[in-house]
C-alpha atoms as a PDB file:
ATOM      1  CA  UNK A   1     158.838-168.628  94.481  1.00  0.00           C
ATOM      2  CA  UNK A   2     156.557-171.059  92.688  1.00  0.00           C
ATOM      3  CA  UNK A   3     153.804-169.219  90.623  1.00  0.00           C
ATOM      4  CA  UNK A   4     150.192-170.504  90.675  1.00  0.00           C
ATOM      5  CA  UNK A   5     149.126-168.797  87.812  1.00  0.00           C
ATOM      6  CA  UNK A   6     147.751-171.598  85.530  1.00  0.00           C
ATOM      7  CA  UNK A   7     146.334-173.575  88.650  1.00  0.00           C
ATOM      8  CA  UNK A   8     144.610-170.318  89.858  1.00  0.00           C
ATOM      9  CA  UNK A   9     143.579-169.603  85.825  1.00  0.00           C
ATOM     10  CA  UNK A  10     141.525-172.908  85.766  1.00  0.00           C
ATOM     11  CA  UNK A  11     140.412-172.700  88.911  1.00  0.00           C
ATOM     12  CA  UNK A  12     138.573-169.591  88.348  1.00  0.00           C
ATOM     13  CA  UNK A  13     137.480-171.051  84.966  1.00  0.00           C
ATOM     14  CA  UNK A  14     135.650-173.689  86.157  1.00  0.00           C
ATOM     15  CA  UNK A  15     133.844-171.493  88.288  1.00  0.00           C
ATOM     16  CA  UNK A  16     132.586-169.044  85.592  1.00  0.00           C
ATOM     17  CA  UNK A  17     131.912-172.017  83.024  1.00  0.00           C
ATOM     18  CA  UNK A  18     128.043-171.855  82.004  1.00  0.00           C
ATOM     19  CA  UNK A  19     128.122-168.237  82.303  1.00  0.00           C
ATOM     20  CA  UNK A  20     128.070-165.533  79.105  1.00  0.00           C
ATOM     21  CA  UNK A  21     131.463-164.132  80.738  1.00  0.00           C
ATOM     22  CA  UNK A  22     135.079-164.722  80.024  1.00  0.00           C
ATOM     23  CA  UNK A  23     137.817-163.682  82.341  1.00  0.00           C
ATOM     24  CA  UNK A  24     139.951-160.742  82.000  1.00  0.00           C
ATOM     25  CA  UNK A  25     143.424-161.168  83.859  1.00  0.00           C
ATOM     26  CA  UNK A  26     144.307-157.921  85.033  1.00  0.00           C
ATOM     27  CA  UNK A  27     148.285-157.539  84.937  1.00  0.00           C
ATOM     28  CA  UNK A  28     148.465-154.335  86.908  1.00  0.00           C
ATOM     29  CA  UNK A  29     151.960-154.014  89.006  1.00  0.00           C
ATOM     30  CA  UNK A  30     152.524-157.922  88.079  1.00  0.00           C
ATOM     31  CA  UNK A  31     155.995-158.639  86.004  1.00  0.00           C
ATOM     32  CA  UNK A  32     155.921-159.610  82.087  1.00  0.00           C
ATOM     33  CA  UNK A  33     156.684-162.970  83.379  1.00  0.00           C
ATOM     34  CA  UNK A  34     153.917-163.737  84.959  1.00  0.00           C
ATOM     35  CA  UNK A  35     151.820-162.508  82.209  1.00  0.00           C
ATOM     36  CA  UNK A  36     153.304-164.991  80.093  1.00  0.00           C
ATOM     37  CA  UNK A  37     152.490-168.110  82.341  1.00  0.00           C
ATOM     38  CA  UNK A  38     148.685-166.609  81.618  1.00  0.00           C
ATOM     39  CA  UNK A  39     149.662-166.618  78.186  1.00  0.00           C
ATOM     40  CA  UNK A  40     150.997-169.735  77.386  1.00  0.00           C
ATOM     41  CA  UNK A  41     147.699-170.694  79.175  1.00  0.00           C
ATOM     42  CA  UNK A  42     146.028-169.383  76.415  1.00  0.00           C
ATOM     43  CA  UNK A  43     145.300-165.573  77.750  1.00  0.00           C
ATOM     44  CA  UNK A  44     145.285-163.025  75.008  1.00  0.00           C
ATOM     45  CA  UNK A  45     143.596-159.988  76.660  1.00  0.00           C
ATOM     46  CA  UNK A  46     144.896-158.457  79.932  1.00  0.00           C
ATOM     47  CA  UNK A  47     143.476-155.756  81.623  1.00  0.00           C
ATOM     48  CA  UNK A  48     145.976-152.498  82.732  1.00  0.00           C
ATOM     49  CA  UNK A  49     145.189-149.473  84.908  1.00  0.00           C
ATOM     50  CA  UNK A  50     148.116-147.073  83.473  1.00  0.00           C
ATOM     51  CA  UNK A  51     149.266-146.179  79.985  1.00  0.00           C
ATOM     52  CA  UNK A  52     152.683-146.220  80.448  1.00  0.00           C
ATOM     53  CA  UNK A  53     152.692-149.421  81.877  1.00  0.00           C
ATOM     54  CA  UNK A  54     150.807-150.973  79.457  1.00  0.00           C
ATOM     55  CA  UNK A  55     153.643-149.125  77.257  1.00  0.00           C
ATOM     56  CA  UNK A  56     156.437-150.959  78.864  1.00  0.00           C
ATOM     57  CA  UNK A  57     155.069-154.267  79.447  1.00  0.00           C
ATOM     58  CA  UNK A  58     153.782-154.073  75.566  1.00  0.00           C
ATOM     59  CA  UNK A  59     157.706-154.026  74.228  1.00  0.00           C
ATOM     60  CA  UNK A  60     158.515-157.146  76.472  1.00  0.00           C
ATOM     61  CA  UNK A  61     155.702-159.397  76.040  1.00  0.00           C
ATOM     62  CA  UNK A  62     153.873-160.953  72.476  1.00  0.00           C
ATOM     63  CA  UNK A  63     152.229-158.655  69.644  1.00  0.00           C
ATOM     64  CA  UNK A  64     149.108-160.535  69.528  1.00  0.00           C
ATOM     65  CA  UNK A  65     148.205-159.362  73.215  1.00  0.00           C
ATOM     66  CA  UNK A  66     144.537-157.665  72.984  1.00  0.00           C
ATOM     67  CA  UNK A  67     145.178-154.512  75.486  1.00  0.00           C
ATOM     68  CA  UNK A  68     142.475-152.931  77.792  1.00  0.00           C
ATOM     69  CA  UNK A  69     142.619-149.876  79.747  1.00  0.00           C
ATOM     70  CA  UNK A  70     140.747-150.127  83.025  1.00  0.00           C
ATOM     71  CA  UNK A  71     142.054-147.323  85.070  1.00  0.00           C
ATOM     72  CA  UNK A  72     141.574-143.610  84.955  1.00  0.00           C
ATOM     73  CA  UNK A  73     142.109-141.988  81.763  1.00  0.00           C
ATOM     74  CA  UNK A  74     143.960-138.913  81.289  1.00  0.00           C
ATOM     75  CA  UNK A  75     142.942-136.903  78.217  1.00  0.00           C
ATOM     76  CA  UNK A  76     146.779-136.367  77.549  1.00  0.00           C
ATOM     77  CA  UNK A  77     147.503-139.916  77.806  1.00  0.00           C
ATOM     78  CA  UNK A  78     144.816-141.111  74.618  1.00  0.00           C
ATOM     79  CA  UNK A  79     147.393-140.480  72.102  1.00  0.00           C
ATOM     80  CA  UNK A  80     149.808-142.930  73.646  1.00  0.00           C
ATOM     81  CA  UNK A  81     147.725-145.688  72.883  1.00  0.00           C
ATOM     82  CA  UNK A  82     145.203-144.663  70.276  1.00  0.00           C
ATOM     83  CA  UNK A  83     146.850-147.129  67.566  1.00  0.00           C
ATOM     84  CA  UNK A  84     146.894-149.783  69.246  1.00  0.00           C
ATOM     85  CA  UNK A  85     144.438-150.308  72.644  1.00  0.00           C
ATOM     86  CA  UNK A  86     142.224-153.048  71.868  1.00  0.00           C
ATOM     87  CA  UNK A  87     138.999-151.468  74.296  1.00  0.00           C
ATOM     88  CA  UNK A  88     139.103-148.696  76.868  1.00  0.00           C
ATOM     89  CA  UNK A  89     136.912-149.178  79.169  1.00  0.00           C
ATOM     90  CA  UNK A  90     137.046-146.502  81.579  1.00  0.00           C
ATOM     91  CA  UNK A  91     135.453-143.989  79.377  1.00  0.00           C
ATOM     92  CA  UNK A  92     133.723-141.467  81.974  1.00  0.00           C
ATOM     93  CA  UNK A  93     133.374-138.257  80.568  1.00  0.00           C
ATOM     94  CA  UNK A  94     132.171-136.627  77.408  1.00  0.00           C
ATOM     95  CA  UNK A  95     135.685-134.701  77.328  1.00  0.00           C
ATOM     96  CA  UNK A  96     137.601-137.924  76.818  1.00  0.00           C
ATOM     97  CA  UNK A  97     135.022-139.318  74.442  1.00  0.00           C
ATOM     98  CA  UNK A  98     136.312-136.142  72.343  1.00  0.00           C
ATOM     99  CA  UNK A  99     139.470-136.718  72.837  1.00  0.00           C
ATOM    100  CA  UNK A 100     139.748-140.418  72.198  1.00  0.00           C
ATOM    101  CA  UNK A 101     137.189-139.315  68.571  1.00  0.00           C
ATOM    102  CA  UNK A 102     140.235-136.988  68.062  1.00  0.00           C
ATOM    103  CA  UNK A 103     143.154-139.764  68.166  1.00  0.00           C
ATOM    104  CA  UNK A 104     141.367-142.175  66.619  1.00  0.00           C
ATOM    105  CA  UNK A 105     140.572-140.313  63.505  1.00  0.00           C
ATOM    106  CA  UNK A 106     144.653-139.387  63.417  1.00  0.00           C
ATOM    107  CA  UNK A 107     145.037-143.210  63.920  1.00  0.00           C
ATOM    108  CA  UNK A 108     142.729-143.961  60.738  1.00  0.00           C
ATOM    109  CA  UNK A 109     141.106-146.525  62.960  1.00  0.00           C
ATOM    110  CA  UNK A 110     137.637-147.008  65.361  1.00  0.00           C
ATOM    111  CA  UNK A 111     138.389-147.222  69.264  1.00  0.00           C
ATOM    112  CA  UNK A 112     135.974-149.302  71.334  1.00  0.00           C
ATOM    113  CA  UNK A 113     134.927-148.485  74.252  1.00  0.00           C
ATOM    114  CA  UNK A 114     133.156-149.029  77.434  1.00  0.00           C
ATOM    115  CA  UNK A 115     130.684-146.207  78.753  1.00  0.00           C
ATOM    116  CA  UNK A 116     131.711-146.116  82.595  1.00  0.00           C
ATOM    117  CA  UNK A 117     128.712-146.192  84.766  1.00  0.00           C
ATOM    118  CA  UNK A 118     128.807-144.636  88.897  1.00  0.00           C
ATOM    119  CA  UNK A 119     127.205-147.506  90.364  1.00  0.00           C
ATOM    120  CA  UNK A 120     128.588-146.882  93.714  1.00  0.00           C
ATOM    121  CA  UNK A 121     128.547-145.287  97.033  1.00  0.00           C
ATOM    122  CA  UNK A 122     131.985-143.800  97.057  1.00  0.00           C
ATOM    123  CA  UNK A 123     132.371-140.611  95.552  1.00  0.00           C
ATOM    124  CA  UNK A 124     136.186-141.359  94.202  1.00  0.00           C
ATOM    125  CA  UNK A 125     135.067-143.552  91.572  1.00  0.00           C
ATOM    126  CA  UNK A 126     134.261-141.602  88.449  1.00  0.00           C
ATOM    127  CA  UNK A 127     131.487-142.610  86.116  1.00  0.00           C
ATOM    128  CA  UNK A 128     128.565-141.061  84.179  1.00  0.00           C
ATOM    129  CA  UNK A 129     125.778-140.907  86.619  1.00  0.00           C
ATOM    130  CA  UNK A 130     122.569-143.071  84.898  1.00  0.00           C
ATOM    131  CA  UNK A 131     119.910-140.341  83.940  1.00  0.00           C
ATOM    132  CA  UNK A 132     122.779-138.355  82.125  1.00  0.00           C
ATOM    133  CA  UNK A 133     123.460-141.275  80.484  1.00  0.00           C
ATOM    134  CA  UNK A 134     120.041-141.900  79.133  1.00  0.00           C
ATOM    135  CA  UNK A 135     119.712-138.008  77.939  1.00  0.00           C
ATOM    136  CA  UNK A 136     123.033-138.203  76.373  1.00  0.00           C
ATOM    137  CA  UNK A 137     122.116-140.967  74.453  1.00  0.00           C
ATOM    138  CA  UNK A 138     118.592-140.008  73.676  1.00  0.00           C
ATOM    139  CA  UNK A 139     119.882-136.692  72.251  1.00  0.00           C
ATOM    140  CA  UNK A 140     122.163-137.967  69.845  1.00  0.00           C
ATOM    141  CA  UNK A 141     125.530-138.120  71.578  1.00  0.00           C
ATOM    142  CA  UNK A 142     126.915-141.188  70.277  1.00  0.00           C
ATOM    143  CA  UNK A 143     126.719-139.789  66.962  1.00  0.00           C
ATOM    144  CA  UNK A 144     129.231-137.207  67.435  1.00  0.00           C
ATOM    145  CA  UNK A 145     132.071-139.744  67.843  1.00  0.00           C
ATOM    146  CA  UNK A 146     131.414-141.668  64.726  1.00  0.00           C
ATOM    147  CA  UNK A 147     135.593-143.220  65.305  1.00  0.00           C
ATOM    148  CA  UNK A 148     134.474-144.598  68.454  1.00  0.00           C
ATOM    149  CA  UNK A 149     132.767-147.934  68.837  1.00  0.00           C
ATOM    150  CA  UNK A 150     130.343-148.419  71.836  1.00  0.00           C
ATOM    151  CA  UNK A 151     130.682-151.589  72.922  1.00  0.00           C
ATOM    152  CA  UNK A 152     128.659-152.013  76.392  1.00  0.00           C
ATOM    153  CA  UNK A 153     129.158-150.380  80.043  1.00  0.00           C
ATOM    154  CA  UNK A 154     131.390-150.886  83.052  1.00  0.00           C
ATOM    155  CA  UNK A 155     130.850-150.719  86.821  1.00  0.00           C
ATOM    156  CA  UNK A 156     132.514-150.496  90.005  1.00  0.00           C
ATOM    157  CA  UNK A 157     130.837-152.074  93.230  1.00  0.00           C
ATOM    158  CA  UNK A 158     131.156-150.409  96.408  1.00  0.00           C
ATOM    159  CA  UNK A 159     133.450-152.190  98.131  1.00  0.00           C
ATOM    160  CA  UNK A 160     131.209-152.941 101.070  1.00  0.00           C
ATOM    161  CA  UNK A 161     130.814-156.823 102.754  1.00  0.00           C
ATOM    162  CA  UNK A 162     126.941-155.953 102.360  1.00  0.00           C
ATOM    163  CA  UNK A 163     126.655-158.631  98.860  1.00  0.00           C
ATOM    164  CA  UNK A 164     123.056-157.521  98.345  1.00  0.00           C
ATOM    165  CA  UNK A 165     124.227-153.927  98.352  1.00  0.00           C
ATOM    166  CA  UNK A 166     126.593-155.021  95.678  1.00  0.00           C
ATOM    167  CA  UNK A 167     123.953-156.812  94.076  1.00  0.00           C
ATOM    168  CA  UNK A 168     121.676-154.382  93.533  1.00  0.00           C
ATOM    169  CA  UNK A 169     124.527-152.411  91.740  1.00  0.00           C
ATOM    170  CA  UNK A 170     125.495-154.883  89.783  1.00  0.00           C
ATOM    171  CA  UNK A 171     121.642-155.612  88.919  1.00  0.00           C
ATOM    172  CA  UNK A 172     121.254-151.739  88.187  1.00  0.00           C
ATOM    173  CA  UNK A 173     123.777-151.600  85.864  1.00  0.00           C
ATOM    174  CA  UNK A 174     122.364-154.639  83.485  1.00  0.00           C
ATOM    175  CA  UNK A 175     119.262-153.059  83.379  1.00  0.00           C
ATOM    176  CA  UNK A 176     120.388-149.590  82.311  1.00  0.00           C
ATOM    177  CA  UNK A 177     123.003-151.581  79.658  1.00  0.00           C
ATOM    178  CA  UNK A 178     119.655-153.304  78.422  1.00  0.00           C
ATOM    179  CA  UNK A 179     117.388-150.297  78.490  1.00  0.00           C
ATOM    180  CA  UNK A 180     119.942-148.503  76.144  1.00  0.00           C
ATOM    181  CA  UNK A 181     119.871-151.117  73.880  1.00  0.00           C
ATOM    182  CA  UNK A 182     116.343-151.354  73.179  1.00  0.00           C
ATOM    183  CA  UNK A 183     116.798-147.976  72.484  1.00  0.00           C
ATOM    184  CA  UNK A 184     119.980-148.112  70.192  1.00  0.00           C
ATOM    185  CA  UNK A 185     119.742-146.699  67.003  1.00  0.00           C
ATOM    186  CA  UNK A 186     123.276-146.026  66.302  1.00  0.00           C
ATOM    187  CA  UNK A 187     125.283-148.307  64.026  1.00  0.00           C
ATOM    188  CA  UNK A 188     128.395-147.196  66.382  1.00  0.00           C
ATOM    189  CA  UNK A 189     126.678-148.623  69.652  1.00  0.00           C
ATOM    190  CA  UNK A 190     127.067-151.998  70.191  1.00  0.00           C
ATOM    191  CA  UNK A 191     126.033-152.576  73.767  1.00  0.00           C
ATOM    192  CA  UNK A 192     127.288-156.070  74.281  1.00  0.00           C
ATOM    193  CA  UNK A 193     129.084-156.365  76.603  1.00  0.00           C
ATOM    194  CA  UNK A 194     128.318-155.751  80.560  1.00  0.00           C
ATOM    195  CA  UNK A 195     132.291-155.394  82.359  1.00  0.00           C
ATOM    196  CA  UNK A 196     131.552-155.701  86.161  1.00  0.00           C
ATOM    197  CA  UNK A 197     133.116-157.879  88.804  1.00  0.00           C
ATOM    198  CA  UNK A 198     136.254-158.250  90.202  1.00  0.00           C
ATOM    199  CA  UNK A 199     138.174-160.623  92.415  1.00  0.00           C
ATOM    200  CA  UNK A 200     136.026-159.509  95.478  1.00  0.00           C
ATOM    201  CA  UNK A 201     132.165-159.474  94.113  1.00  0.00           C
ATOM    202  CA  UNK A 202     132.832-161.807  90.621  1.00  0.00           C
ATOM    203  CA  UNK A 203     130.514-164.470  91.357  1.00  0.00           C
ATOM    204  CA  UNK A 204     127.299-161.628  91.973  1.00  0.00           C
ATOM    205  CA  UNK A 205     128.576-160.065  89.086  1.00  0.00           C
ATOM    206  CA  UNK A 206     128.025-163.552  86.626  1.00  0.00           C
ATOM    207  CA  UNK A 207     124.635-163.991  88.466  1.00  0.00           C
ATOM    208  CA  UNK A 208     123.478-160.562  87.712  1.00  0.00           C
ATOM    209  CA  UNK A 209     124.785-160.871  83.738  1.00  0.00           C
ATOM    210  CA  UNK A 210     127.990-160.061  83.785  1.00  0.00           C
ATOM    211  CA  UNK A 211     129.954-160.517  80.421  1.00  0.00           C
ATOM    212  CA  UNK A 212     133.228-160.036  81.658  1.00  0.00           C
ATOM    213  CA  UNK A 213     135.139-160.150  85.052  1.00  0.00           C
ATOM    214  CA  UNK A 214     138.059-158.292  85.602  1.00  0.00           C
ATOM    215  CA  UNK A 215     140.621-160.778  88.062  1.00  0.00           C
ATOM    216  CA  UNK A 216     143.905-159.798  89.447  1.00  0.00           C
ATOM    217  CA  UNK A 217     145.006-160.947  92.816  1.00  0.00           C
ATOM    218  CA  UNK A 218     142.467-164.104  92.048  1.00  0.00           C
ATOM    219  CA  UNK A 219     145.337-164.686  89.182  1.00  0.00           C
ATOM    220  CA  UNK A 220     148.185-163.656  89.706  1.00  0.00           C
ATOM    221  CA  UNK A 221     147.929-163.813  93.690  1.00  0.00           C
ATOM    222  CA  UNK A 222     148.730-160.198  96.339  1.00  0.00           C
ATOM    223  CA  UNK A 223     150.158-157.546  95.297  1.00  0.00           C
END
């Protein structure tokens, strides 16, 4: 079967250029070989959803691949990838936060991380809600985890054909990212970058400030 990758790669591209966001391939369930036809493209960050297939794909495919955990996070699965993960982004919970300060301290190294944000209707997709957010960061909690770097939020649309829905989500989520940094005062928060969009909602997610969109079946084609 003849791959598209690289034609689908600058496709997609081209239709981001002029934004502030690059493209995230996301590699979940796809084979080490197509990862590499995004490599040799020039792709050196891929987006997974499980640890222990980012374990087994990492032992088959280049070192200088930048890793990022999108999917659920088990607490018992930090440790797995403390060394090495390049940014988690799924962070949702104060209890992970802990754990993730914990590995990363045995690791002798600072994780980064993205805060994730319930933006959406469905109640399956975890998330800190907003106002805890705020309080959590107003009352010091970043400074408990001083191995962790803070390095922006990430959202999850509901998956609705209603854009504006979506794009009030989306539009929610920017403002709360830039509301926390005008109140940063943490040399551990960052708050740069703004992960929302996927192959679905992408181009409301660039309009609305996006800083990185996460692509799989736009890349790599179905599953």
């Amino acid at each position: 079967m003849v791959s598209n990758v690289k034609k689908n790669l600058g496709e997609l591209e081209k239709s981001i250029q002029g934004g502030k966001a690059r493209l995230l391939p996301v590699s979940k369930t796809f084979p080490p070989e197509l990862i590499m036809e995004a490599y040799d493209a020039g792709y050196r960050e891929f987006g997974e959803n499980r640890v222990q297939e980012i374990l087994e794909k990492r032992d088959k495919l280049p070192g200088d691949i930048r890793w990022h955990l999108i999917g659920h996070l088990q607490t018992n699965k930090v440790k797995y990838i403390a060394d090495f993960i390049a940014l988690i982004q799924s962070v949702d919970s104060e209890k992970l936060l802990q754990e993730i300060e914990k590995q990363a301290v045995k690791a002798g190294r600072q994780i980064s991380v993205l805060l994730q944000v319930h933006i959406a209707e469905e109640e399956h997709k975890s998330g800190w809600d907003a106002a805890e957010l705020r309080t959590w960061m107003l009352e010091g909690g970043p400074a408990r985890y001083p191995h962790v770097l803070f390095m922006g939020l990430m959202g999850l649309a509901t998956n609705t054909e209603d854009k504006e829905k979506v794009r009030a989500e989306f539009r929610g989520l920017a403002a709360l990212k830039e509301e926390l940094n005008r109140q940063n005062s943490y040399s551990n928060v960052k708050m740069e970058e703004l992960s929302m969009g996927m192959s679905q909602d992408y181009r409301i997610a660039l309009e609305e400030g996006s800083t990185m969109v996460r692509m799989g079946t736009a890349v790599f084609g179905g599953r």
